[in-house]
C-alpha atoms as a PDB file:
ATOM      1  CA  UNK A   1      -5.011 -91.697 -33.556  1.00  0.00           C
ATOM      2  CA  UNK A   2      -6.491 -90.721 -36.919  1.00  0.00           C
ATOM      3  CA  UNK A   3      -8.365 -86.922 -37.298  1.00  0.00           C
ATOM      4  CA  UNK A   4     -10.667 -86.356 -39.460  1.00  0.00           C
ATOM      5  CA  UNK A   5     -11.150 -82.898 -40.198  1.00  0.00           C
ATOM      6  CA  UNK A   6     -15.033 -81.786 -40.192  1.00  0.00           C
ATOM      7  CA  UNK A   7     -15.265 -78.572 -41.250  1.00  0.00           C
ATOM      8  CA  UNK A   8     -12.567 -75.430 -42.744  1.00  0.00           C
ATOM      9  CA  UNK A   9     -12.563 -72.224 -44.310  1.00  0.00           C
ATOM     10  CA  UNK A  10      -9.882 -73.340 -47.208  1.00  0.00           C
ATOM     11  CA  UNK A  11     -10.291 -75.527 -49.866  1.00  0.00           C
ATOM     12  CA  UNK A  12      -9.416 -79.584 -49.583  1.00  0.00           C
ATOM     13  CA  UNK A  13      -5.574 -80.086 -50.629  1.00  0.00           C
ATOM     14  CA  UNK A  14      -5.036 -76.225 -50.764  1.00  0.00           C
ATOM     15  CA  UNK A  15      -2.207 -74.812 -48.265  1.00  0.00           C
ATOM     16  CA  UNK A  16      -3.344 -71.784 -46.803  1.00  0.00           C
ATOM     17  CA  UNK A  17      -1.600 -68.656 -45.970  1.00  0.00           C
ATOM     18  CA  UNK A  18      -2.629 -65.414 -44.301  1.00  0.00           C
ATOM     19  CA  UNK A  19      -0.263 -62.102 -45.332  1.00  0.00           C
ATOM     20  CA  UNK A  20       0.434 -60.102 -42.025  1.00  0.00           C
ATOM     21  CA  UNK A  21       2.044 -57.002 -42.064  1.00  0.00           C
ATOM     22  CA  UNK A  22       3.547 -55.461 -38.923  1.00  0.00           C
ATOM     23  CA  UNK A  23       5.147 -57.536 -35.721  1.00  0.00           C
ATOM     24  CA  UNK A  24       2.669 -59.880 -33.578  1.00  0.00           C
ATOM     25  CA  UNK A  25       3.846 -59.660 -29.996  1.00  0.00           C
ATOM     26  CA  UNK A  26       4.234 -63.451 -28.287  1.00  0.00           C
ATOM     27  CA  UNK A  27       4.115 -65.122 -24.979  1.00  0.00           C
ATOM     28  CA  UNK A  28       5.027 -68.254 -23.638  1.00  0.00           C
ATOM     29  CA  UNK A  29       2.853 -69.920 -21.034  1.00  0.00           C
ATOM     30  CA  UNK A  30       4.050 -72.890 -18.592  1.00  0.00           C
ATOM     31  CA  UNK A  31       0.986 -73.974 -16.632  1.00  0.00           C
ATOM     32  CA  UNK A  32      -0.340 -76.688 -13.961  1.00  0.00           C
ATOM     33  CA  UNK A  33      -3.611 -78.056 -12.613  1.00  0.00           C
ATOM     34  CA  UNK A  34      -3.505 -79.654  -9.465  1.00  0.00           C
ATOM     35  CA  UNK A  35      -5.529 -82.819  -8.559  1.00  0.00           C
ATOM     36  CA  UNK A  36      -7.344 -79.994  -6.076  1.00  0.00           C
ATOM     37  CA  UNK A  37      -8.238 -78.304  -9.143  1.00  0.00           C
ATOM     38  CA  UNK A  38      -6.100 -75.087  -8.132  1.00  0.00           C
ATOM     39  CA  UNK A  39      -4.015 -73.989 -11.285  1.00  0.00           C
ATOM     40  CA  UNK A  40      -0.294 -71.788 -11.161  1.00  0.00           C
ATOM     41  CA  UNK A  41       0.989 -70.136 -14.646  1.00  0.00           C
ATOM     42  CA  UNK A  42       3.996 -68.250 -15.267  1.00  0.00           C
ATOM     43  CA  UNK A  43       4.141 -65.860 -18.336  1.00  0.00           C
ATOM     44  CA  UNK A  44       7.650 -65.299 -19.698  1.00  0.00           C
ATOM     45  CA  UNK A  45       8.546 -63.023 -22.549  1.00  0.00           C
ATOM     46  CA  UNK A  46      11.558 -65.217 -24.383  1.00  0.00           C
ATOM     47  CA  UNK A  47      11.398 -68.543 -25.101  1.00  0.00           C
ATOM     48  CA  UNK A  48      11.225 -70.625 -22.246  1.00  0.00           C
ATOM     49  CA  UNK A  49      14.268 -72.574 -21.246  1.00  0.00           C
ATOM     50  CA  UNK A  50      15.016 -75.707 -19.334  1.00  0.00           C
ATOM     51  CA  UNK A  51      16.038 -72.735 -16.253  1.00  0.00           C
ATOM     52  CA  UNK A  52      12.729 -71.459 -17.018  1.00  0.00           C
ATOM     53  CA  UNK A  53      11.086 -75.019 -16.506  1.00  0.00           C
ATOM     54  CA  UNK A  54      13.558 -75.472 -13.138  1.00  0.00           C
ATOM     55  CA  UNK A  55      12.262 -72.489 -12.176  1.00  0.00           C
ATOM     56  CA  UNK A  56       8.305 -73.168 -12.440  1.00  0.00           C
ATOM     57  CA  UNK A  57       8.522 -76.859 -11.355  1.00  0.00           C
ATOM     58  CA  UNK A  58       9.924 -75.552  -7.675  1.00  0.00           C
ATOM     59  CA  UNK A  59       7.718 -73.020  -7.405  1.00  0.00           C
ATOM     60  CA  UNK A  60       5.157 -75.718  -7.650  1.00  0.00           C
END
């Protein structure tokens, strides 16, 4: 699948960068939707691990 990009705030060909100063905090998010439409996340604070994904598919 080809994308065509429509519209962006930088220049064609350019590589953009932003300067940040400071620490961003970060999550990671596993989630599900059921066919039911009901939906289960679990946050976690460190990167998620194949435990982590043991973890979350049971307490499906």
């Amino acid at each position: 699948m080809q994308v065509e990009p429509r519209a962006a705030w930088f220049p064609r060909g350019t590589r953009t960068s932003i300067e940040l100063s400071g620490q961003r905090d970060w999550t990671c998010l596993l989630g599900a939707i059921t066919e039911d439409g009901e939906r289960f996340f679990s946050r976690f604070n460190e990167y998620v691990t194949a435990e982590h994904a043991k973890h979350f598919i049971l307490a499906l």
